[in-house]
Protein backbone atom coordinates (compact mmCIF):
# COMPACT_ATOMS: atom_id res chain seq x y z
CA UNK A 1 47.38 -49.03 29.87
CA UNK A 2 44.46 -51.12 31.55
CA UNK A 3 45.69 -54.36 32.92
CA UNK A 4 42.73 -55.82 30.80
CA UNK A 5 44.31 -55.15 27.47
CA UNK A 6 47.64 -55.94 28.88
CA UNK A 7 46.27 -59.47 29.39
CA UNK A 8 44.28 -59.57 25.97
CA UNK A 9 40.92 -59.04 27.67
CA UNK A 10 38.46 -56.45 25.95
CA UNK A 11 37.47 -54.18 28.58
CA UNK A 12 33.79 -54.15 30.07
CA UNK A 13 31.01 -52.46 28.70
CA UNK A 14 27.88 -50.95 29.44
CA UNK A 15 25.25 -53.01 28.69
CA UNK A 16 21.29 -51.78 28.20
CA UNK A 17 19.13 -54.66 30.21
CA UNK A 18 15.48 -54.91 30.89
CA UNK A 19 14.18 -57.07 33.78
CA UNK A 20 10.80 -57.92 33.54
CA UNK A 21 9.13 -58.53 36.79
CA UNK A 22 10.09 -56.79 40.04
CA UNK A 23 9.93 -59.44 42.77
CA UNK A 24 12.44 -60.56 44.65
CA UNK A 25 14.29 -62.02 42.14
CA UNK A 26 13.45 -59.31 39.37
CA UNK A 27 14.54 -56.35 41.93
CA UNK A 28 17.79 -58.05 43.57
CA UNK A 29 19.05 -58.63 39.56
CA UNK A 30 17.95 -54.94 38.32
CA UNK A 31 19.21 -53.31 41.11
CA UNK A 32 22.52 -55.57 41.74
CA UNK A 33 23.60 -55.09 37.60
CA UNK A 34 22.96 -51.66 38.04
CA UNK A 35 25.46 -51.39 40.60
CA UNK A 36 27.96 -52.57 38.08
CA UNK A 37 27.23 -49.85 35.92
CA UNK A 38 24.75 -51.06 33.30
CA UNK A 39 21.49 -49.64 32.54
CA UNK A 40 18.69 -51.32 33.97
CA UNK A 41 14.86 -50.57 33.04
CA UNK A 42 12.36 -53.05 35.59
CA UNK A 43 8.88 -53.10 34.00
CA UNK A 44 6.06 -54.72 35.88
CA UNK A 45 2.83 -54.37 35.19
CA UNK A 46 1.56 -53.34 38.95
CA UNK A 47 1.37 -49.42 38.23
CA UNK A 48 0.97 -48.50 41.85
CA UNK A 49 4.01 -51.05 42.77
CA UNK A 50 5.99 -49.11 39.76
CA UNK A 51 5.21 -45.34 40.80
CA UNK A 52 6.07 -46.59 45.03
CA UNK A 53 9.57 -47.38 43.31
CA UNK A 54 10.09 -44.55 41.08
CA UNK A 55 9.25 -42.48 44.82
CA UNK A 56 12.47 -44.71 46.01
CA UNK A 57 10.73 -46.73 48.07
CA UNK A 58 11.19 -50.73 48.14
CA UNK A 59 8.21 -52.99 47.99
CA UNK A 60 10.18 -55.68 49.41
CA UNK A 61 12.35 -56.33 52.91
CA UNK A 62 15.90 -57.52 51.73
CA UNK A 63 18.87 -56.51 53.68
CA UNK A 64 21.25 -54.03 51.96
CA UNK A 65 18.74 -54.06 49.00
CA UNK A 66 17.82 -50.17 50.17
CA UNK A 67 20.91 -48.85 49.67
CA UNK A 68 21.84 -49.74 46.15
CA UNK A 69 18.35 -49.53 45.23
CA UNK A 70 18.49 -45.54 45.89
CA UNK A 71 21.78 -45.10 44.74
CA UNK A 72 21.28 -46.46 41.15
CA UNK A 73 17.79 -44.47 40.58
CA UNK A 74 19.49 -41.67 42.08
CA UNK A 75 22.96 -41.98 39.69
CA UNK A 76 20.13 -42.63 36.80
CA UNK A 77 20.95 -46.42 36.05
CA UNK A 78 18.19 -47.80 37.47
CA UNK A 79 14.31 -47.02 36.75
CA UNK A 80 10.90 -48.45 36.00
CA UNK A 81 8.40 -48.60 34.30
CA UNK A 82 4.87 -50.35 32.90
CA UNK A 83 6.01 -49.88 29.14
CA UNK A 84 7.00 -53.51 28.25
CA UNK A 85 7.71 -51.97 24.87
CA UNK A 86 10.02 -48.76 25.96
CA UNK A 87 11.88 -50.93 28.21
CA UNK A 88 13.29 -53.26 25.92
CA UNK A 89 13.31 -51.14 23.10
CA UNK A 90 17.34 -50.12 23.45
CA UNK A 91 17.57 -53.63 25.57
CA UNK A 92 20.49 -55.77 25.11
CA UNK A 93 19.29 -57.81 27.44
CA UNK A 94 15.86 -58.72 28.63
CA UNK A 95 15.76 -60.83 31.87
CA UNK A 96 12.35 -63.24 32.47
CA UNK A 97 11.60 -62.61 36.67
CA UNK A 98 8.20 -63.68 36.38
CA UNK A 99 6.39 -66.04 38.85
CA UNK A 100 6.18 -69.38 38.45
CA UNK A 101 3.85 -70.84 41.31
CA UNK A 102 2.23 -74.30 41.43
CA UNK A 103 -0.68 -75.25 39.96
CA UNK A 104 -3.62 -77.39 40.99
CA UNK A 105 -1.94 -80.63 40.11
CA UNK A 106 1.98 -79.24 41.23
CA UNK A 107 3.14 -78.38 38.08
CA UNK A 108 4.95 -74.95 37.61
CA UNK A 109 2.27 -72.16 35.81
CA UNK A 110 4.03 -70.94 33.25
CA UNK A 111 1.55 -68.59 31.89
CA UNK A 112 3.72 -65.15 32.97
CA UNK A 113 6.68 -66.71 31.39
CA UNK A 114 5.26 -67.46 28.04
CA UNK A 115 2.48 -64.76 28.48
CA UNK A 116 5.34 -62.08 27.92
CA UNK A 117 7.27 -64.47 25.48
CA UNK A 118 4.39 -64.12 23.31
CA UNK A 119 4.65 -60.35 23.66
CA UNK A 120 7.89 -59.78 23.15
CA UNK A 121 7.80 -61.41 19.95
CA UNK A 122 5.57 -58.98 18.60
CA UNK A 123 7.64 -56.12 19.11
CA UNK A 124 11.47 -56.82 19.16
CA UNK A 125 13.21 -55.66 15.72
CA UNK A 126 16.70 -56.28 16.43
CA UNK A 127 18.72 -58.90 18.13
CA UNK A 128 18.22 -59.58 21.69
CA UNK A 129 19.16 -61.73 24.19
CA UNK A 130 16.10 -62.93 26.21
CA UNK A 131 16.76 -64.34 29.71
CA UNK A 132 14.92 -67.33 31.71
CA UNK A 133 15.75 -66.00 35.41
CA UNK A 134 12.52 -67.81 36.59
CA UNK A 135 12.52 -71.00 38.18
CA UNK A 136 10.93 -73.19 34.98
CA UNK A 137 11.06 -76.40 34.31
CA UNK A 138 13.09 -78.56 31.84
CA UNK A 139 12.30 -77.63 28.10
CA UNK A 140 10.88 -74.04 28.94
CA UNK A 141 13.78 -72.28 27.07
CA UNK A 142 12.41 -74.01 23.77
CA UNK A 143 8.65 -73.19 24.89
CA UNK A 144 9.87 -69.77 25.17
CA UNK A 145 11.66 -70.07 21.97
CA UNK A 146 8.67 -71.21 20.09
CA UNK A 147 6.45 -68.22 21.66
CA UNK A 148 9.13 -65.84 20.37
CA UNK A 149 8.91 -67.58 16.92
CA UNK A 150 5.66 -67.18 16.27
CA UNK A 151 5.79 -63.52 15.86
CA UNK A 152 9.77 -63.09 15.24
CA UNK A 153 11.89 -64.09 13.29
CA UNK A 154 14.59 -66.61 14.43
CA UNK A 155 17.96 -64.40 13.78
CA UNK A 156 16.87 -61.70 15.87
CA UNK A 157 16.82 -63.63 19.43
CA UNK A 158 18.36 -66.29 21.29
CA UNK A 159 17.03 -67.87 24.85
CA UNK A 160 18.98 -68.29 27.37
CA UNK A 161 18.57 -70.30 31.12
CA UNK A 162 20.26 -68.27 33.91
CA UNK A 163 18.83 -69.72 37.01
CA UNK A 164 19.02 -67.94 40.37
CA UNK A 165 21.06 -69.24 43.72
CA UNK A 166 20.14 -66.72 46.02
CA UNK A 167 18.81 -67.18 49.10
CA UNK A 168 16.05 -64.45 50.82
CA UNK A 169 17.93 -62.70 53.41
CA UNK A 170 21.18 -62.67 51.59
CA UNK A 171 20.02 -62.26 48.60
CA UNK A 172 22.33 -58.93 47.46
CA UNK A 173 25.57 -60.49 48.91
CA UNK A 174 24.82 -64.07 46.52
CA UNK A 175 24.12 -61.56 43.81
CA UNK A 176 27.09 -59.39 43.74
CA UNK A 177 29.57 -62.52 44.91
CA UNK A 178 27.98 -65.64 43.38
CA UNK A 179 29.61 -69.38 44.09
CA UNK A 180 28.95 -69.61 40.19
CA UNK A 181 26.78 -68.49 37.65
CA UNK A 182 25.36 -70.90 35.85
CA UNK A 183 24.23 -70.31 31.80
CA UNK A 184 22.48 -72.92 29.44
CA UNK A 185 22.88 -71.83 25.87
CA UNK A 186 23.19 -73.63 22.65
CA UNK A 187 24.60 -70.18 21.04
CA UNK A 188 27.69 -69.20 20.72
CA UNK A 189 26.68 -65.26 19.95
CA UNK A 190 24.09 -64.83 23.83
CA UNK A 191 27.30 -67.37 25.39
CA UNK A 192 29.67 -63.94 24.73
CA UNK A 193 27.05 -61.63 25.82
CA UNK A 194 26.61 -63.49 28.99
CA UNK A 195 30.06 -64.08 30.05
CA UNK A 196 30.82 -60.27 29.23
CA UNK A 197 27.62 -59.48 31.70
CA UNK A 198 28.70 -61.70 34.18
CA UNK A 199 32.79 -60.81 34.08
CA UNK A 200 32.90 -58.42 36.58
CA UNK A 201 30.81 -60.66 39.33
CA UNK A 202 33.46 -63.44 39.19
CA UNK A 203 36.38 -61.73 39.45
CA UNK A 204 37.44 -63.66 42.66
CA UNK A 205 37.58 -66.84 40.30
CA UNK A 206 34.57 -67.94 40.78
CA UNK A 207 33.01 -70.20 37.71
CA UNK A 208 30.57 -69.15 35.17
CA UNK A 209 29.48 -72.70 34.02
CA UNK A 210 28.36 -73.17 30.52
CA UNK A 211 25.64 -76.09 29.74
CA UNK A 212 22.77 -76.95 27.09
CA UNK A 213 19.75 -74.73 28.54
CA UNK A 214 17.48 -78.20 30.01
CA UNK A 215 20.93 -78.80 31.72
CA UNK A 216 20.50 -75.18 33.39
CA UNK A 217 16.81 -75.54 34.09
CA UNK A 218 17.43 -78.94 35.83
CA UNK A 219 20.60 -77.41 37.82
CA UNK A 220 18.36 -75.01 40.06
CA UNK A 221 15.64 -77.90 40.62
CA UNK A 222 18.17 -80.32 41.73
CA UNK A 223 20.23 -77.78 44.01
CA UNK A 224 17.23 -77.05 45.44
CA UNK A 225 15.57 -80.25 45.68
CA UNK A 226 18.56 -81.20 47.16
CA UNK A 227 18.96 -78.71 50.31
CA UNK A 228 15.35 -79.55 51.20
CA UNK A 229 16.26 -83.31 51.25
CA UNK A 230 18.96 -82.13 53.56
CA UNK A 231 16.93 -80.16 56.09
CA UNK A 232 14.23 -83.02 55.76
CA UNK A 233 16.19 -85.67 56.83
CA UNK A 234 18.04 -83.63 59.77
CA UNK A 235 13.93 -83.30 60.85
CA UNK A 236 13.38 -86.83 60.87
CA UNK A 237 17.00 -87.62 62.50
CA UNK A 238 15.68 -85.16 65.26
CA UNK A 239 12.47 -86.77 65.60
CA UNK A 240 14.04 -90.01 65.87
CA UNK A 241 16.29 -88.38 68.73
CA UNK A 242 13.08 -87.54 70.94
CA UNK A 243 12.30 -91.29 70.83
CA UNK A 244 15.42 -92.37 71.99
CA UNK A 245 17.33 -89.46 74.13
CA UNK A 246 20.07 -88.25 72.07
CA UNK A 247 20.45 -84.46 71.51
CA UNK A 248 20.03 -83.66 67.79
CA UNK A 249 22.81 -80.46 68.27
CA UNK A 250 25.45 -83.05 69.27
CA UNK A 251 24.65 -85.51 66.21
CA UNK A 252 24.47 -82.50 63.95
CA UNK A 253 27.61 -81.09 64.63
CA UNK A 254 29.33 -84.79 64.84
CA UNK A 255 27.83 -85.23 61.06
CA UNK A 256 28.73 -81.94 60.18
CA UNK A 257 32.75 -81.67 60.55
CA UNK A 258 32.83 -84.31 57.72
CA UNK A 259 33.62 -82.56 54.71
CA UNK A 260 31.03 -85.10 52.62
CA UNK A 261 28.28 -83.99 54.37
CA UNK A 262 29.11 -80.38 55.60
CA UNK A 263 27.39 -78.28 58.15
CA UNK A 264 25.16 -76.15 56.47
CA UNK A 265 21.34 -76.81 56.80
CA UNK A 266 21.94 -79.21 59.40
CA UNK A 267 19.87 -77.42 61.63
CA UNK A 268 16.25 -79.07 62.66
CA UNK A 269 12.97 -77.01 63.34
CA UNK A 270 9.41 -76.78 62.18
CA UNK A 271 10.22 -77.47 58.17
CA UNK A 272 11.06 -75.69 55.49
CA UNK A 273 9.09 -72.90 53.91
CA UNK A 274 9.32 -69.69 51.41
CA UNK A 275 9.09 -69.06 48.07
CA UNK A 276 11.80 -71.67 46.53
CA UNK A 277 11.58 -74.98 48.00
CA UNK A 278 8.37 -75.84 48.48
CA UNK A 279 7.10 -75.04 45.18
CA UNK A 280 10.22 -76.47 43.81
CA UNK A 281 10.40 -79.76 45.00
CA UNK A 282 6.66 -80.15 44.18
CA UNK A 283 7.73 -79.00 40.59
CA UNK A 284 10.42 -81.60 40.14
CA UNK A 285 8.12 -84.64 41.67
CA UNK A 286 5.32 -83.20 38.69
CA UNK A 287 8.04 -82.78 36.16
CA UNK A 288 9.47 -86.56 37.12
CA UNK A 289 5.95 -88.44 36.88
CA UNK A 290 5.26 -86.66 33.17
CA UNK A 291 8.27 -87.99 32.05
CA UNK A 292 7.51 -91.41 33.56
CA UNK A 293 10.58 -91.24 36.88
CA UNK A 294 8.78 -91.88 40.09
CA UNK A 295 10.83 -89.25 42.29
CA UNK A 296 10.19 -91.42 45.81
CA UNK A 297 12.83 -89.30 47.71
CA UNK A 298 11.56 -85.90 47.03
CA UNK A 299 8.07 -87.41 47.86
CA UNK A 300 9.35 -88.63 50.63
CA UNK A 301 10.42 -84.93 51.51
CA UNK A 302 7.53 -83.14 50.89
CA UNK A 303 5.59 -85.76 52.96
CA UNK A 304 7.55 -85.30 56.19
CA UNK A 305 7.97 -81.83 55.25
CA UNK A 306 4.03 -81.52 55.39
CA UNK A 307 4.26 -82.74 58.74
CA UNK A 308 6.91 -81.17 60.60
CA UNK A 309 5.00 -77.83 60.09
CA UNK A 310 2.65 -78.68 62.80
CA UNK A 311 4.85 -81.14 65.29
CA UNK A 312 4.87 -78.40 67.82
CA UNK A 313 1.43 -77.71 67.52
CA UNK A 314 0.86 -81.35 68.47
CA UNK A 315 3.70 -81.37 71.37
CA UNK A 316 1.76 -78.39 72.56
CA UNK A 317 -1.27 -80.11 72.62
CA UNK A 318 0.37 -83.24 74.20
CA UNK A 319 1.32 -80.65 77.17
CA UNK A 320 -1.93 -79.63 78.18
CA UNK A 321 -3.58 -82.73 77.11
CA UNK A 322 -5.21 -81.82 73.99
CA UNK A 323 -7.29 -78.93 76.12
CA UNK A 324 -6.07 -75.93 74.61
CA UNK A 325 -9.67 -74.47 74.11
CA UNK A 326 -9.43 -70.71 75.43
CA UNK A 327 -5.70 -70.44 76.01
CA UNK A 328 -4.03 -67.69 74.75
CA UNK A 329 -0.40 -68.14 73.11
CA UNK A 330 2.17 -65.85 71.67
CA UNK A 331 4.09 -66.59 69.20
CA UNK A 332 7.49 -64.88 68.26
CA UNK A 333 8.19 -64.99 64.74
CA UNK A 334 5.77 -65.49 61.16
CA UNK A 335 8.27 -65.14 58.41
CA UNK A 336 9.70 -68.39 56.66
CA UNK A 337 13.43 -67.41 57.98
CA UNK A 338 14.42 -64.60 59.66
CA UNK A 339 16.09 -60.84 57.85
CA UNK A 340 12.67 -61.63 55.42
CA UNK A 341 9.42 -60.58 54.91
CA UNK A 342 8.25 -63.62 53.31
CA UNK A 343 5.78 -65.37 54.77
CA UNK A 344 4.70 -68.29 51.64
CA UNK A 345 4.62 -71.58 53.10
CA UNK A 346 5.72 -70.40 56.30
CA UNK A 347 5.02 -73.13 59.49
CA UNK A 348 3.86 -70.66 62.01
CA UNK A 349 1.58 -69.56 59.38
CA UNK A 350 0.16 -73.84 59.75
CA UNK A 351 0.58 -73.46 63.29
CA UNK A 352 -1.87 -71.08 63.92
CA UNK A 353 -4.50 -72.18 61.88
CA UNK A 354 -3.73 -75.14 63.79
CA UNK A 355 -4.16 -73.31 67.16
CA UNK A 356 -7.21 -71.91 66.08
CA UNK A 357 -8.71 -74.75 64.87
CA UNK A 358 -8.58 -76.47 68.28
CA UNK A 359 -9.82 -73.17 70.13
CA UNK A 360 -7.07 -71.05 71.07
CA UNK A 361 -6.13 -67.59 70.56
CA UNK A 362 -2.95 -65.97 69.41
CA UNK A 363 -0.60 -62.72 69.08
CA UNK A 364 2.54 -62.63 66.90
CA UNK A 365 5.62 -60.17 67.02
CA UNK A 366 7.85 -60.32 63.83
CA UNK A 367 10.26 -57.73 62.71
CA UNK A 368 9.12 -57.68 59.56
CA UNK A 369 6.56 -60.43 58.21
CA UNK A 370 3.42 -58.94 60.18
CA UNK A 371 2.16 -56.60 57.40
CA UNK A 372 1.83 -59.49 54.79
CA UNK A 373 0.65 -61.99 57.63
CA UNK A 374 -2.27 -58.99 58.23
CA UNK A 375 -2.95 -58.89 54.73
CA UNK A 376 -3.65 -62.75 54.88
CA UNK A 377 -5.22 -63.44 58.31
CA UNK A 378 -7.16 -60.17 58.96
CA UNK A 379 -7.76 -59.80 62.52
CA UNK A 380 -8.12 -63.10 63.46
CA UNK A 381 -4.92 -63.39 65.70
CA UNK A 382 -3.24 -60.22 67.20
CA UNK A 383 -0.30 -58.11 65.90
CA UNK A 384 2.17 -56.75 68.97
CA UNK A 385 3.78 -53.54 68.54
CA UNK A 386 7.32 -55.15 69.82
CA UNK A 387 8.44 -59.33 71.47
CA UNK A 388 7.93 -58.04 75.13
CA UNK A 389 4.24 -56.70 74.07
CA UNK A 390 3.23 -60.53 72.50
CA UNK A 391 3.69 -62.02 75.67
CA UNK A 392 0.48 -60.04 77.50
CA UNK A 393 -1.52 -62.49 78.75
CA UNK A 394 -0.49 -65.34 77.19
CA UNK A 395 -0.29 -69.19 79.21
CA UNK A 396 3.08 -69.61 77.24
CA UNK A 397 5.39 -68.52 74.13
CA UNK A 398 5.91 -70.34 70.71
CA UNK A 399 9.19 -69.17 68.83
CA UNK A 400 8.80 -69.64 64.69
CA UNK A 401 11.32 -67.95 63.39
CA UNK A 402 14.81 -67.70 64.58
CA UNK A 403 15.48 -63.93 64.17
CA UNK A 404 18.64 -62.45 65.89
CA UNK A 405 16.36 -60.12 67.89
CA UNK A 406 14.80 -63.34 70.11
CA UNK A 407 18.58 -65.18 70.27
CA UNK A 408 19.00 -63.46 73.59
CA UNK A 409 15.73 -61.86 75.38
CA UNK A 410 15.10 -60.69 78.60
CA UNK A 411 14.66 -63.86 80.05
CA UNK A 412 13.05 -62.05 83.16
CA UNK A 413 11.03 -59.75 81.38
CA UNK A 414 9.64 -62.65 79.56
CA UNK A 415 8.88 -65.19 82.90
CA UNK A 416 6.85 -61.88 84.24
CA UNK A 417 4.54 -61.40 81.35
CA UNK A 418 3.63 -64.97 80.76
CA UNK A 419 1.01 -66.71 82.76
CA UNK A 420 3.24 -69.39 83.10
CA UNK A 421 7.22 -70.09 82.43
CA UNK A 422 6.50 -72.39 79.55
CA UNK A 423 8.33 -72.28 75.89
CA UNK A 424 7.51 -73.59 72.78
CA UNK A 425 10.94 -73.53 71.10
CA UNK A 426 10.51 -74.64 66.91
CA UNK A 427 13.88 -73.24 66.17
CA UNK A 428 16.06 -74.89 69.18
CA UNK A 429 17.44 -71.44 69.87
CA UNK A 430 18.27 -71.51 73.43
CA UNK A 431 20.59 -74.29 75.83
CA UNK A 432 18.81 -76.46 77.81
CA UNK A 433 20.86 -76.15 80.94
CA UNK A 434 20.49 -72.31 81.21
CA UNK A 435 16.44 -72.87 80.51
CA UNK A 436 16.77 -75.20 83.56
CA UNK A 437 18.17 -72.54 85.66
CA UNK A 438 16.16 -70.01 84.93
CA UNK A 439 13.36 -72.29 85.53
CA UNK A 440 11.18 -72.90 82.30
CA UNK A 441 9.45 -75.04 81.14
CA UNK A 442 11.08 -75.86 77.79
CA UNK A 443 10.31 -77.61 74.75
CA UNK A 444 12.55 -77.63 71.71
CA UNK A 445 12.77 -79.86 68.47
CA UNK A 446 15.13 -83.28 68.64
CA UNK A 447 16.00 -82.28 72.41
CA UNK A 448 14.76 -83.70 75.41
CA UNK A 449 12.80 -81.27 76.89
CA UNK A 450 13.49 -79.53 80.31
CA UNK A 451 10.44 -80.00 82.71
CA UNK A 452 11.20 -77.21 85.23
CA UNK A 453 7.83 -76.64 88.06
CA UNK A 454 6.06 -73.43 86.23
CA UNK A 455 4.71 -70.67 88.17
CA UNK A 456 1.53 -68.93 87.23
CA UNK A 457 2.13 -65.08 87.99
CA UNK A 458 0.81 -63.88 91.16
């Protein structure tokens, strides 16, 4: 006999789910409760994104994402589709993954959301649970609600907040091994369905925590809001540490062996970036002003945040005396954070219009973000077919993203291709003493920086 009748359990069962919206979000959650065995239709309304995944390609660079992606269209529980209405017609299930970006005044645009609200309401005939996976801010699950209601009746849905914790790059793992799931519902029926859906993810122990649904939307805005504040203030603790002479790795890892604090996103650089935060903590500041809370620490964030973007660009400047009119930089990295292809808000993205602005020229090497960047910035800076290649000609390197691949370059390869032995370090990826030896010119973020004599090439 199953151990889960043994113990009282009822065993788990299929389920049907749609996902509407395939980005990363949308894609990770189709493809990830697939793997568990459920049914999974993603509709999105892109037809050429829809027909490049039914061809088993992804539109999106997530590691590990590839693999169960092919093996759940090829086992036939995953597909896709442009038919809002055939995808949800046998749909237990329907998950929201639609974008929520900022509008003019910082507020999140929830016009996908309740856009497809308002259609689903016109064609669901039997009960359904309906899913806010999106980012949205407190008192969208009743905005939802009401866009439902004004084409369905009541009985035959209930909304639910299920807000996502999973961070670009890991994305699959957080997925399929979550810290907790988090669920606002006021009903007891979609609170079964939901904990039945999420069983098999939280095996470990792992808490699904229950809530009222503006509980659930507030959750993800806080947690967020939160880690930026962290990352923020290790920025401005760096900072500080340039003024004075202390080394910003030594007071990180002296704050971070106290359990209060914790080590994670301790580590300074160039700001934060992506698709989460920044939209996220401007969200939260809009939300608190309409409801009459001055948020002055997230301000506070975002303000500094604004600025560390570009505090290389103006150390670089301070190096060759604001003349940087015809040199020629590379710069290793464009994505947000490295194993990504995400380049929203990303700082080297600021830095080079920075560069630009004041007359220089640049080429960029990253693994994966260059495509997008090219999509953005035409052929106003150059694209390198590898790191080694970005370094032609170029009076000195910038690093912007702290991929594994640039942890541990050919140091030698690197002094020979540059003009001069000069880095630009925004991710404080290598030690100062070995930079000394090998006789660059180094500057990092919250270090003191290492003024080796630079060669120029002969």
């Amino acid at each position: 006999m199953p151990r889960s009748f043994i113990r009282g359990r009822a065993p788990p069962t299929t389920m049907n789910i749609a996902v509407v919206g395939t980005g990363y979000v949308g894609l990770v959650t189709g493809t990830c409760f697939a793997e568990t065995g459920n049914h999974v239709i993603c509709v999105d309304i892109d037809a050429n994104k829809v027909q490049m995944m039914k061809d088993g390609k992804v539109p999106i660079y997530e590691p590990h994402l590839d693999v169960l992606f092919e093996r759940n269209i090829r086992q036939g529980r995953l597909s896709f589709t442009t038919d809002l209405a055939s995808a949800i017609k046998d749909a237990q299930i329907i998950f929201l993954a639609l974008p929520t970006p900022p509008g003019e005044d910082g507020s999140a645009d929830l016009k996908y959301v309740l856009g497809v609200a308002d259609d689903l309401g016109k064609i669901i005939t039997d009960y359904k649970v309906i899913v806010d996976k999106s980012t949205v801010p407190v008192g969208t699950s009743e905005k939802v609600h009401a866009a439902l209601a004004k084409h369905a009746k009541e009985d035959l849905f209930d909304v639910v907040s299920n807000p996502e914790f999973l961070r670009e790059g890991f994305a699959v793992d957080d997925f399929l091994k979550p810290d907790r799931v988090v669920v606002g519902t006021s009903s007891a029926r979609a609170q079964k369905v939901m904990e039945d859906l999420y069983k098999p993810f939280v095996r470990q122990g792992n808490p699904i925590i229950f809530m009222d649904e503006r509980s659930a939307e507030l959750t993800k805005y806080a947690a967020n809001a939160f880690l930026a504040t962290k990352i923020t203030f290790m920025n401005e603790i760096a900072n500080f540490c340039e003024k004075v002479g202390a080394d910003v790795d030594k007071v990180r890892i002296g704050m971070g062996t106290d359990t209060r604090i914790g080590k994670r996103f301790l580590f300074p650089g160039i700001g934060y970036g992506g698709s989460c935060f920044p939209k996220d903590v401007q969200a939260l500041a809009k939300s608190g002003g309409d409801a009459g809370y001055d948020f002055q620490i997230i301000k506070s964030v975002m303000d500094v945040n604004e600025k560390q973007k570009t505090t290389l660009t103006d150390k670089i400047k301070a190096h060759y005396g604001n003349g940087i009119k015809g040199k020629h930089f590379a710069m290793w990295g464009l994505a947000f954070k490295p194993d990504t292809d995400d380049i929203r808000e990303a700082p080297a993205l600021y830095m080079i219009d920075a560069l630009i602005a004041a007359g220089a020229t640049v080429t960029t090497f990253d693994p994966e973000g260059m495509p997008n960047v090219k999509k953005l910035k035409g052929d106003t800076i150059g694209y390198a077919e590898d790191e080694y290649a970005a370094l032609k000609d170029a009076d000195a390197l910038i690093i912007a993203t702290e991929w594994a691949l640039f942890r541990t370059p050919d140091f030698k390869r690197v002094s020979e291709s540059l003009k001069e032995r000069i880095i630009f370090d925004g991710r404080n990826l290598y030690d100062l003493d070995e930079m000394k030896q090998l006789g660059f010119h180094y500057v990092s973020v919250g270090r003191q920086g290492v003024n080796a004599p630079v060669k120029a090439k002969a």
